[in-house]
Every structure is written in C-alpha cells, then in structure tokens.
N, C-alpha and C. Protein backbone atom coordinates (compact mmCIF):
# COMPACT_ATOMS: atom_id res chain seq x y z
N UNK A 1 0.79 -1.19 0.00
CA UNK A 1 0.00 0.00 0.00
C UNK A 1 0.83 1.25 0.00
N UNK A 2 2.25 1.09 0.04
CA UNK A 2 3.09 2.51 0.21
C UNK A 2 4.10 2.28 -0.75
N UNK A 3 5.30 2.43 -0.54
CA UNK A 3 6.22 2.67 -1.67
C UNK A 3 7.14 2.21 -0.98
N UNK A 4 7.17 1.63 0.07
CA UNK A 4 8.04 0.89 1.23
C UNK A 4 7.54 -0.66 1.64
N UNK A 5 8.08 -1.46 1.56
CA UNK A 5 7.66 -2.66 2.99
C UNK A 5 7.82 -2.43 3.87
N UNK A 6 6.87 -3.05 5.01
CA UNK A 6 7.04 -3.16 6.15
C UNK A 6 7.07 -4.51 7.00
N UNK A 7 7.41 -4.31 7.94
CA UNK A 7 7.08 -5.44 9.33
C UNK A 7 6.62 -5.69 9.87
N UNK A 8 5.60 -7.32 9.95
CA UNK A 8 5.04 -7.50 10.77
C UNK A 8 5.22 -8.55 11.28
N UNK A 9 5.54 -8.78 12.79
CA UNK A 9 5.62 -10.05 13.44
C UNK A 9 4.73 -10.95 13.54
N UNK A 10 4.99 -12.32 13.58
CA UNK A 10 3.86 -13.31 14.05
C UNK A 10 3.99 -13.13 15.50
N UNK A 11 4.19 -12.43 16.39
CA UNK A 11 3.60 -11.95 17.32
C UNK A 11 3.08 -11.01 17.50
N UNK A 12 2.71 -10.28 17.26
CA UNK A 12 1.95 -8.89 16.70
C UNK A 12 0.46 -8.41 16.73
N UNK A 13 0.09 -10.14 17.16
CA UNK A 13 -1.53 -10.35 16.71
C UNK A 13 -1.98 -10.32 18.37
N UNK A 14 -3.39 -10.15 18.46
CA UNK A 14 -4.13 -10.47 19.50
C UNK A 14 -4.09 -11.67 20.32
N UNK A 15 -3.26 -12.14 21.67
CA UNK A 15 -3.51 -13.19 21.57
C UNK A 15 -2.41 -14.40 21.21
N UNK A 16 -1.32 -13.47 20.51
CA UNK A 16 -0.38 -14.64 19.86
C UNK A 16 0.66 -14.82 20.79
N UNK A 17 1.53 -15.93 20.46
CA UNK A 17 2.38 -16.72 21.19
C UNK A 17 2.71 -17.54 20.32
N UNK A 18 4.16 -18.22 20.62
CA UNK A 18 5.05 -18.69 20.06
C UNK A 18 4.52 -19.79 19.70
N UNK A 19 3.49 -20.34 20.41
CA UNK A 19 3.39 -21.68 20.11
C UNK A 19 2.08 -21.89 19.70
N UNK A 20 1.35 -20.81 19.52
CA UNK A 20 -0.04 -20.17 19.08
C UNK A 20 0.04 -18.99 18.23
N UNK A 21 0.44 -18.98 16.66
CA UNK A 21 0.45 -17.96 16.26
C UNK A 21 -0.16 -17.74 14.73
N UNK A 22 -0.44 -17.37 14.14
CA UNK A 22 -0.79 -17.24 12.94
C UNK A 22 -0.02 -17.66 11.94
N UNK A 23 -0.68 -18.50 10.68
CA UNK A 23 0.43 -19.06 10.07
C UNK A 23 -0.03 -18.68 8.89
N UNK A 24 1.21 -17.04 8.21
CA UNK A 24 0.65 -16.34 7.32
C UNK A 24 1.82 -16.81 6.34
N UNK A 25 0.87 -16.93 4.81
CA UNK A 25 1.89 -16.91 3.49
C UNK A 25 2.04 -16.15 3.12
N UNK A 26 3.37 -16.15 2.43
CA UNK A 26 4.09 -14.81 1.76
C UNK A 26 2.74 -14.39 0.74
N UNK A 27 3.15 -13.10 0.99
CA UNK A 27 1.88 -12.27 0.42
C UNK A 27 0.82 -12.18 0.30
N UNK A 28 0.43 -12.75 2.08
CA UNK A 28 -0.82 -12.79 2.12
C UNK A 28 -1.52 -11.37 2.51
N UNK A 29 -2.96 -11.40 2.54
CA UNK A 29 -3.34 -9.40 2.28
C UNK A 29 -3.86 -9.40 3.96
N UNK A 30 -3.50 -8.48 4.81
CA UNK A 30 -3.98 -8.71 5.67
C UNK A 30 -3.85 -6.83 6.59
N UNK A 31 -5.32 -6.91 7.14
CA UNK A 31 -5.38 -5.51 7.71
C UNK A 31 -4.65 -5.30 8.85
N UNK A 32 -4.02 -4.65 8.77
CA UNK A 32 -3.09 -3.76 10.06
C UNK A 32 -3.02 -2.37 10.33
N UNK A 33 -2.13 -1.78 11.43
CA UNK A 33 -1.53 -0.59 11.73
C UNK A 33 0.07 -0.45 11.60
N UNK A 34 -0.28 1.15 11.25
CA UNK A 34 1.21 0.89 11.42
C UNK A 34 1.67 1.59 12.43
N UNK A 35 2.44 1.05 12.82
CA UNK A 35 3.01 1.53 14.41
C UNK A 35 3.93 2.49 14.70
N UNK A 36 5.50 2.06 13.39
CA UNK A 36 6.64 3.25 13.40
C UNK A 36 6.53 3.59 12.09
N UNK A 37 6.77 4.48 11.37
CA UNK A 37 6.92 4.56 10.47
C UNK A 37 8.31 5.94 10.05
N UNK A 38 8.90 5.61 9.73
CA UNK A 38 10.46 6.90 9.55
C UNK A 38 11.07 6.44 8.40
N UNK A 39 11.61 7.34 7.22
CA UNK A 39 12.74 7.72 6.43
C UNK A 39 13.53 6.88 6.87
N UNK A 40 14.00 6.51 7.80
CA UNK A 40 15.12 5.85 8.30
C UNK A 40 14.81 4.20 8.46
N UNK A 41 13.49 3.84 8.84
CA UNK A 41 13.79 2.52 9.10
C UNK A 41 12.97 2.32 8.52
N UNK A 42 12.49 1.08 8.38
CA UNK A 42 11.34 0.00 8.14
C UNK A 42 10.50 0.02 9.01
N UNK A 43 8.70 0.27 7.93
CA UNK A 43 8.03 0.27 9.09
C UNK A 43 7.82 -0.43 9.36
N UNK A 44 6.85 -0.31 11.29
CA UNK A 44 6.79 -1.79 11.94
C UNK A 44 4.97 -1.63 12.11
N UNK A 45 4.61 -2.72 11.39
CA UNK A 45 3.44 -3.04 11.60
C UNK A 45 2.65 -3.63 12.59
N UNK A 46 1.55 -3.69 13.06
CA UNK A 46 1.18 -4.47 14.01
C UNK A 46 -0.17 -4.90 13.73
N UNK A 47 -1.05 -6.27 14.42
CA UNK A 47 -2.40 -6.38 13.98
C UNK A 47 -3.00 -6.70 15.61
N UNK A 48 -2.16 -5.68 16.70
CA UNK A 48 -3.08 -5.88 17.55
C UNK A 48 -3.53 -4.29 17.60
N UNK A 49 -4.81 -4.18 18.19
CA UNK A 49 -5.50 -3.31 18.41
C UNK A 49 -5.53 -3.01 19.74
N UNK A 50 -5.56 -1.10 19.89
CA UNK A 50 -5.39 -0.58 20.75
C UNK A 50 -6.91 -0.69 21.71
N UNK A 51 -7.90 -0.59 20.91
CA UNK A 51 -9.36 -0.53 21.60
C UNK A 51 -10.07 -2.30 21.75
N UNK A 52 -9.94 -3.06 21.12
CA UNK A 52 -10.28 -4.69 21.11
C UNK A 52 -9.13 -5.20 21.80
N UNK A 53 -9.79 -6.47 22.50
CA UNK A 53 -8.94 -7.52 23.06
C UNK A 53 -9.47 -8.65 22.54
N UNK A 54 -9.90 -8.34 21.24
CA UNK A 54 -10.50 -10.37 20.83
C UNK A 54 -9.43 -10.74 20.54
N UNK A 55 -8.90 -12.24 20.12
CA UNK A 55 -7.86 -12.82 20.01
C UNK A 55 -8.00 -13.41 18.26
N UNK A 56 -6.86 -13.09 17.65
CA UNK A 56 -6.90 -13.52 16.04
C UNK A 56 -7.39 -14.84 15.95
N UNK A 57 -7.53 -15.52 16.62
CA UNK A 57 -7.74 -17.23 16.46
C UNK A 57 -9.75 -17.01 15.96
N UNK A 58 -10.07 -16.38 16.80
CA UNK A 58 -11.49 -16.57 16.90
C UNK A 58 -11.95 -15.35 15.73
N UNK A 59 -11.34 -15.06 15.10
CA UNK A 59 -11.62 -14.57 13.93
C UNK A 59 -12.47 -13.23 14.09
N UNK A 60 -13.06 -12.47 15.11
CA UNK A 60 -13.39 -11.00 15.60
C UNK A 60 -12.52 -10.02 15.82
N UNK A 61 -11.28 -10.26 15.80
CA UNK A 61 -10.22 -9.14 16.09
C UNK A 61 -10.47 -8.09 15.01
N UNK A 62 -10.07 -6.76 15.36
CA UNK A 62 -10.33 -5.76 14.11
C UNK A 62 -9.40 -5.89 13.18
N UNK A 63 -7.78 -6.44 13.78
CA UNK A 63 -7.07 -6.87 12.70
C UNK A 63 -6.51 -7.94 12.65
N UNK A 64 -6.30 -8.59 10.96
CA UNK A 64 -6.17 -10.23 10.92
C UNK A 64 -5.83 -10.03 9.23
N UNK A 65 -5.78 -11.81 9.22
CA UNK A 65 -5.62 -11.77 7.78
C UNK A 65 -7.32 -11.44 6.90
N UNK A 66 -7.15 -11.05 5.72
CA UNK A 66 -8.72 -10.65 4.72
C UNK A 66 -8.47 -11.68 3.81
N UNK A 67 -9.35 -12.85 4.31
CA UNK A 67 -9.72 -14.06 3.51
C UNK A 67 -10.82 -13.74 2.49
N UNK A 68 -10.35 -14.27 1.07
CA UNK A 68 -11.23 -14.20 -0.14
C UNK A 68 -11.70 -12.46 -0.02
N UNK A 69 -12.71 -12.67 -0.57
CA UNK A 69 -13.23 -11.06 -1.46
C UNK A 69 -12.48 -10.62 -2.51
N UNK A 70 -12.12 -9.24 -2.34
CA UNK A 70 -11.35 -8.55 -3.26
C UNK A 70 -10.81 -7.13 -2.67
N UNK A 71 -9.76 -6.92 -3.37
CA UNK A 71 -8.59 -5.52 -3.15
C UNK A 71 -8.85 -4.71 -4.43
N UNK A 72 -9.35 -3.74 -3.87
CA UNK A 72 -9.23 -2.76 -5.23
C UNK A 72 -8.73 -1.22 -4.74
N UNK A 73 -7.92 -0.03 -5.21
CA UNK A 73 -7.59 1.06 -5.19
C UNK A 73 -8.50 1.99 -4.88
N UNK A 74 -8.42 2.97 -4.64
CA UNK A 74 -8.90 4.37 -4.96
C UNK A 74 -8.60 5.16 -4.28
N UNK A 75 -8.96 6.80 -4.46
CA UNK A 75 -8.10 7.74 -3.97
C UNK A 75 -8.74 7.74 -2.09
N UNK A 76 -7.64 8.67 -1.97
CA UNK A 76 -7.50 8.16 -0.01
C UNK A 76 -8.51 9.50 0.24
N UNK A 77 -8.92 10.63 -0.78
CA UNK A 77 -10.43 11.28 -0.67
C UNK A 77 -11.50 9.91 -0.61
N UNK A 78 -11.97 8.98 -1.03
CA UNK A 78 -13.09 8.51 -1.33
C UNK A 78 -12.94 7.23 -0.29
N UNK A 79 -11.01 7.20 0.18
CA UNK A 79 -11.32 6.01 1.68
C UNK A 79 -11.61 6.66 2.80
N UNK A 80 -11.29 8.30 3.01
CA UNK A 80 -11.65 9.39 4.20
C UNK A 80 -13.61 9.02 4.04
N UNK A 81 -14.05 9.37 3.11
CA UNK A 81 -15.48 9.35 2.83
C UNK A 81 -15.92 8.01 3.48
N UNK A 82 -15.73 6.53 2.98
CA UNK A 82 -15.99 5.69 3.50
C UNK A 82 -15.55 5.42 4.97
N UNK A 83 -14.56 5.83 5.39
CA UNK A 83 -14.11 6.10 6.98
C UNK A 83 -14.94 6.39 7.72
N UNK A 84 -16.23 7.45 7.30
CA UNK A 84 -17.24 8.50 7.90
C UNK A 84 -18.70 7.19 8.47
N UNK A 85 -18.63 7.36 9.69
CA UNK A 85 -19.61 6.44 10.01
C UNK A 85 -20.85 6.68 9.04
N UNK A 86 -21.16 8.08 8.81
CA UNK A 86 -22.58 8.30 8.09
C UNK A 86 -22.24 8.14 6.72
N UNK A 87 -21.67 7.40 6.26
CA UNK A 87 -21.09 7.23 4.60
C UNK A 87 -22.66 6.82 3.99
N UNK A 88 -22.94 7.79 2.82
CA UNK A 88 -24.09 7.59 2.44
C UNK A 88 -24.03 5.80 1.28
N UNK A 89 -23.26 5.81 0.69
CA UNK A 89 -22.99 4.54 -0.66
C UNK A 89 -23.28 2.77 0.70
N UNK A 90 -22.14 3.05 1.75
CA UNK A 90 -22.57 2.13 2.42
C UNK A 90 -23.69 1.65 3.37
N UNK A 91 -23.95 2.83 3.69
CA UNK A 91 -25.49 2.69 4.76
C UNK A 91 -27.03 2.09 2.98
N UNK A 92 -26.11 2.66 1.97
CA UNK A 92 -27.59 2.05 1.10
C UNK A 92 -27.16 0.71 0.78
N UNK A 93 -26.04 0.42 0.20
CA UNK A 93 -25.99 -1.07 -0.51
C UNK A 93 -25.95 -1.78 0.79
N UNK A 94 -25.65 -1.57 1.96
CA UNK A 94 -25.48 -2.30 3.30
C UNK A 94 -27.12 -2.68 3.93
N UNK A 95 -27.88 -1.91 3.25
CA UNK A 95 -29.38 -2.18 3.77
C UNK A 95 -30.05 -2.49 2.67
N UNK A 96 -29.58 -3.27 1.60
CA UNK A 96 -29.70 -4.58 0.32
C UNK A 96 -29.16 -5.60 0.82
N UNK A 97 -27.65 -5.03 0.58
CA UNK A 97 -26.83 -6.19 0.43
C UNK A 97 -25.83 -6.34 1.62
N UNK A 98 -25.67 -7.89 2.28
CA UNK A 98 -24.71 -7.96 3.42
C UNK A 98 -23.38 -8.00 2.41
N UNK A 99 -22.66 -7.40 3.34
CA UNK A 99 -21.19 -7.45 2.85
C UNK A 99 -19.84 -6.62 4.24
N UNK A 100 -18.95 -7.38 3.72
CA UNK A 100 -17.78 -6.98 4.80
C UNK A 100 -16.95 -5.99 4.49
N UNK A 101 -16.28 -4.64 5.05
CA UNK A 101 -15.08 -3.94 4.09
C UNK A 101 -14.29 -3.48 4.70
N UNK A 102 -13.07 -3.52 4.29
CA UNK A 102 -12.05 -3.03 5.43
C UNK A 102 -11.54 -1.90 4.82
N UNK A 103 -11.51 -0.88 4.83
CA UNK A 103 -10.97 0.50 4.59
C UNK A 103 -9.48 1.24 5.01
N UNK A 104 -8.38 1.52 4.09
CA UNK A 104 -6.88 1.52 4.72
C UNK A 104 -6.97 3.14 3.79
N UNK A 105 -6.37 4.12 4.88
CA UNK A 105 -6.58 5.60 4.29
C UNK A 105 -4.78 5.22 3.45
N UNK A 106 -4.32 4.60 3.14
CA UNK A 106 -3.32 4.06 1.83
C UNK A 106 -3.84 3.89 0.56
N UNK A 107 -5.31 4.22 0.44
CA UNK A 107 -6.09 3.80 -0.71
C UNK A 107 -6.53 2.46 -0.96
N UNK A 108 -6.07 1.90 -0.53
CA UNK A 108 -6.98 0.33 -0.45
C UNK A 108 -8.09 -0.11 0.11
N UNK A 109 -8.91 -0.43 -0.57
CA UNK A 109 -10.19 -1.21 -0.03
C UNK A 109 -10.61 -2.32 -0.41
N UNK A 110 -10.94 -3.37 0.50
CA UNK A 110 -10.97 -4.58 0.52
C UNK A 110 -12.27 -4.85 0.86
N UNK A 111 -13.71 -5.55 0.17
CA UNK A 111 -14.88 -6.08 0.14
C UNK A 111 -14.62 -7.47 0.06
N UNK A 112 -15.87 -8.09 1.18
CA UNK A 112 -16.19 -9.27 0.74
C UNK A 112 -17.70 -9.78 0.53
N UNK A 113 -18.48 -10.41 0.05
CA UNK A 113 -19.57 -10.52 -0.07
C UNK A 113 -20.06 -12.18 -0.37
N UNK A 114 -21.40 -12.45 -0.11
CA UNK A 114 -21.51 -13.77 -0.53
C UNK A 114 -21.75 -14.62 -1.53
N UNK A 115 -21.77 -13.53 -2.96
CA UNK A 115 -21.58 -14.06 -3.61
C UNK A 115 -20.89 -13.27 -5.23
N UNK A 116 -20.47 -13.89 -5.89
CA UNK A 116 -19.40 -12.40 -6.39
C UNK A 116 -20.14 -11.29 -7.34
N UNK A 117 -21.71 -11.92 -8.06
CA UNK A 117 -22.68 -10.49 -8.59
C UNK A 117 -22.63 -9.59 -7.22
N UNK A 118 -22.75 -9.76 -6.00
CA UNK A 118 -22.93 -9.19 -4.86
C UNK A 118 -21.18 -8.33 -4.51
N UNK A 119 -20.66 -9.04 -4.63
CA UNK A 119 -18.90 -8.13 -4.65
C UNK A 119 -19.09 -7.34 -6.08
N UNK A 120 -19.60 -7.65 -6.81
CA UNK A 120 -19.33 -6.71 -8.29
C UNK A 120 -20.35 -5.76 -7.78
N UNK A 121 -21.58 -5.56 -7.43
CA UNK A 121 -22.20 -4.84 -7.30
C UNK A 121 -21.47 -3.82 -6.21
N UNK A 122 -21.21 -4.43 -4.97
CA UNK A 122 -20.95 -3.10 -3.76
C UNK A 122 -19.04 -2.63 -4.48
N UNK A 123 -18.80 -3.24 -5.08
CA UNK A 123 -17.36 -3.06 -5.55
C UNK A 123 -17.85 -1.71 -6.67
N UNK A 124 -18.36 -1.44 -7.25
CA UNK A 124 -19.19 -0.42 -8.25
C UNK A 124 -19.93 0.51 -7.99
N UNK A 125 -20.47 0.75 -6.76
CA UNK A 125 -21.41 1.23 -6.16
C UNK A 125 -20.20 1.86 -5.16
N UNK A 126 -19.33 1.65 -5.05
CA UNK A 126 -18.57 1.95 -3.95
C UNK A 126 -17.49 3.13 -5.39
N UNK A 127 -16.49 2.80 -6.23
CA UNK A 127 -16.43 3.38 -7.10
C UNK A 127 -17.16 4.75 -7.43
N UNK A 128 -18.20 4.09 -8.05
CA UNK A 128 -19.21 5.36 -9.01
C UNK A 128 -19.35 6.65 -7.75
N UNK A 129 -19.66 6.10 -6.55
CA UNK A 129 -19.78 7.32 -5.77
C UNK A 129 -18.58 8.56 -5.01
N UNK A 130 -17.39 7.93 -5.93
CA UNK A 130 -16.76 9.28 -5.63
C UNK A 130 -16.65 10.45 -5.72
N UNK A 131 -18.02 11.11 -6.82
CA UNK A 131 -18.12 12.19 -7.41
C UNK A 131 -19.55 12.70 -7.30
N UNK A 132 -20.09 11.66 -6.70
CA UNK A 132 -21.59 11.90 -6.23
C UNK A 132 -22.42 12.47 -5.19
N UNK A 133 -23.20 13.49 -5.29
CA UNK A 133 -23.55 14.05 -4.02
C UNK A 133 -24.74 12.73 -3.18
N UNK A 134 -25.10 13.11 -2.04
CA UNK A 134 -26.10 11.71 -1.06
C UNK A 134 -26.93 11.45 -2.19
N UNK A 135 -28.06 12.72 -2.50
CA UNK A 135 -29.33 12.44 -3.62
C UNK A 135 -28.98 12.13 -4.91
N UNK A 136 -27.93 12.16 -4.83
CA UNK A 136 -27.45 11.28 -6.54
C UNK A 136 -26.72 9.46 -6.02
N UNK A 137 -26.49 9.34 -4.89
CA UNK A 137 -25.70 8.12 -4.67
C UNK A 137 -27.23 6.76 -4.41
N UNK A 138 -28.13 7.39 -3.94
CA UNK A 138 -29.38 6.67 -3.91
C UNK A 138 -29.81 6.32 -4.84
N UNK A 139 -30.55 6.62 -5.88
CA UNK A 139 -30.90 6.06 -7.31
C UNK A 139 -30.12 5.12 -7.65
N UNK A 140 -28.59 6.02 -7.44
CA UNK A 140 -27.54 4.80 -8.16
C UNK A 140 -27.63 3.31 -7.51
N UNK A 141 -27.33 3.64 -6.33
CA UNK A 141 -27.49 2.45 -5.95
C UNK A 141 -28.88 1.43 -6.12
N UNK A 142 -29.64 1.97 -6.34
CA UNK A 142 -31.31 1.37 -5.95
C UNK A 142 -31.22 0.57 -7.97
N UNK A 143 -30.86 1.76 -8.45
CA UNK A 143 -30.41 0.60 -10.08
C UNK A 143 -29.35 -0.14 -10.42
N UNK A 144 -28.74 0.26 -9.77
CA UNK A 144 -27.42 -1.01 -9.15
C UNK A 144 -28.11 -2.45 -9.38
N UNK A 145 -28.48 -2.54 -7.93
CA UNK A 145 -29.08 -3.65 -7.30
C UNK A 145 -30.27 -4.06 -8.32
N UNK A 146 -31.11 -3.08 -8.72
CA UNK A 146 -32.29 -3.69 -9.76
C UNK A 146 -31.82 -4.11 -10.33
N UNK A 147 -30.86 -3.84 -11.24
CA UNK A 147 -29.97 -4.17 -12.34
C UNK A 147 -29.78 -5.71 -12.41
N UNK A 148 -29.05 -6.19 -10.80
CA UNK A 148 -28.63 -7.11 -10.95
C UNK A 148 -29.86 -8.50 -10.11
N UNK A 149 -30.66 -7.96 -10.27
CA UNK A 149 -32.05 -8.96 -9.59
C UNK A 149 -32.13 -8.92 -8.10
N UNK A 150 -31.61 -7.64 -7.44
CA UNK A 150 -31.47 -7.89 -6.21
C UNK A 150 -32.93 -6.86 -5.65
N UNK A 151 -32.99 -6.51 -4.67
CA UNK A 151 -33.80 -5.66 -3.55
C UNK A 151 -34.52 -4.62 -3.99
C-alpha cells in the first residue's frame, strides 16, 4: 500500500504466542496498523489493536488476515469518505446487500460478499460514488441492485 515494505511479526496479533500464532503466506493481504513509520527505518506493523482484546484465532479481532473477497484502489479522498460512520454509498448497498469492508486511508479497499454479482455490485457502487452528491448516490445504488435482480 506505500512505496516501502514493512514489518510485521507473528507476534503482533491479539492473543499470539510462540506456540499459538498465525500461520501467514508470503503475500498474504492482511489488515493492520502501522506503528513506526520513519525515512530511516522499516516500518513496523502491528495487527493488535489498541481498543479490542479479541484474540486472532477466533476470527473478531479488528485486525487479521482478509480471507477471499477482493482488493481494489482508490483515492485516499473517497477512503476518508468511507471512513465517515454516516457514509451515504454504504449505509444504502449495506441495507440490500450484506457485505464486509475493510478500509486503509493508503487507498486500499478490501470487500467481501456472498456471492461475487454481490462483490461486483458493492465493488461499483462503492467506485461510481466518488463524485456523487447523497441524492445522486441513492438512485444509483437502488439501479445497481435492480440491475442485478437484487432488492
């Protein structure tokens, strides 16, 4: 997501231990913080969270690995927007369609859904509304979803 790698330990996680730890493959996509970040070193990542104490095993932690869905770009204006609890694009396709998203102000956003017309849809709907005011993001979405036989 930057123009640098960084570091993250398999201890790092909620919960982890040497003999209990996450067993991640190279290049696997997975949400974190970053912890140091300097010109000078390598940053150091982490996937435990300052406000949760769930443990990565049980799969509720806020950060972990992002199994299946999809990674797609966009500008870090339209991941600030989705950041916004009152985000108008997600409060509509979210009251159609269930779906999961993890939001990184690096420009990355990561959806998952249950089935992939349902990722193409909130994956598009999420897109198209970077230029859209609330009363224009509603329609869109509402023919979105018609579009594709949904709600």
């Amino acid at each position: 997501g930057c123009h640098r790698q960084g570091t993250l330990s398999v201890l790092a996680f909620d919960g982890a231990s040497k003999r209990n730890r996450p067993r991640l493959e190279v290049g696997a996509l997975v949400y974190c913080r970053v912890v140091l970040a300097s010109r000078d070193v390598e940053p150091e990542l982490s996937c435990v969270s300052p406000t949760s104490r769930k443990e990565w095993m049980t799969g509720e932690s806020v950060f972990n690995e992002l199994k299946s869905g999809t990674l797609f770009e966009c500008s870090s204006t339209l991941c600030r927007q989705l950041l916004d609890p009152e985000c108008t694009v997600l409060k509509q396709v979210g009251a159609r369609i269930p779906f999961e998203i993890a939001v990184g102000v690096n420009g990355r956003v990561w959806v998952n859904a249950a089935s992939y017309r349902h990722l193409a849809l909130v994956c598009n709907a999420i897109q198209n509304s970077e230029f859209l005011t609330a009363a224009q993001i509603k329609p869109m979405v509402r023919k979105l979803v018609e579009g594709a036989g949904g709600k």
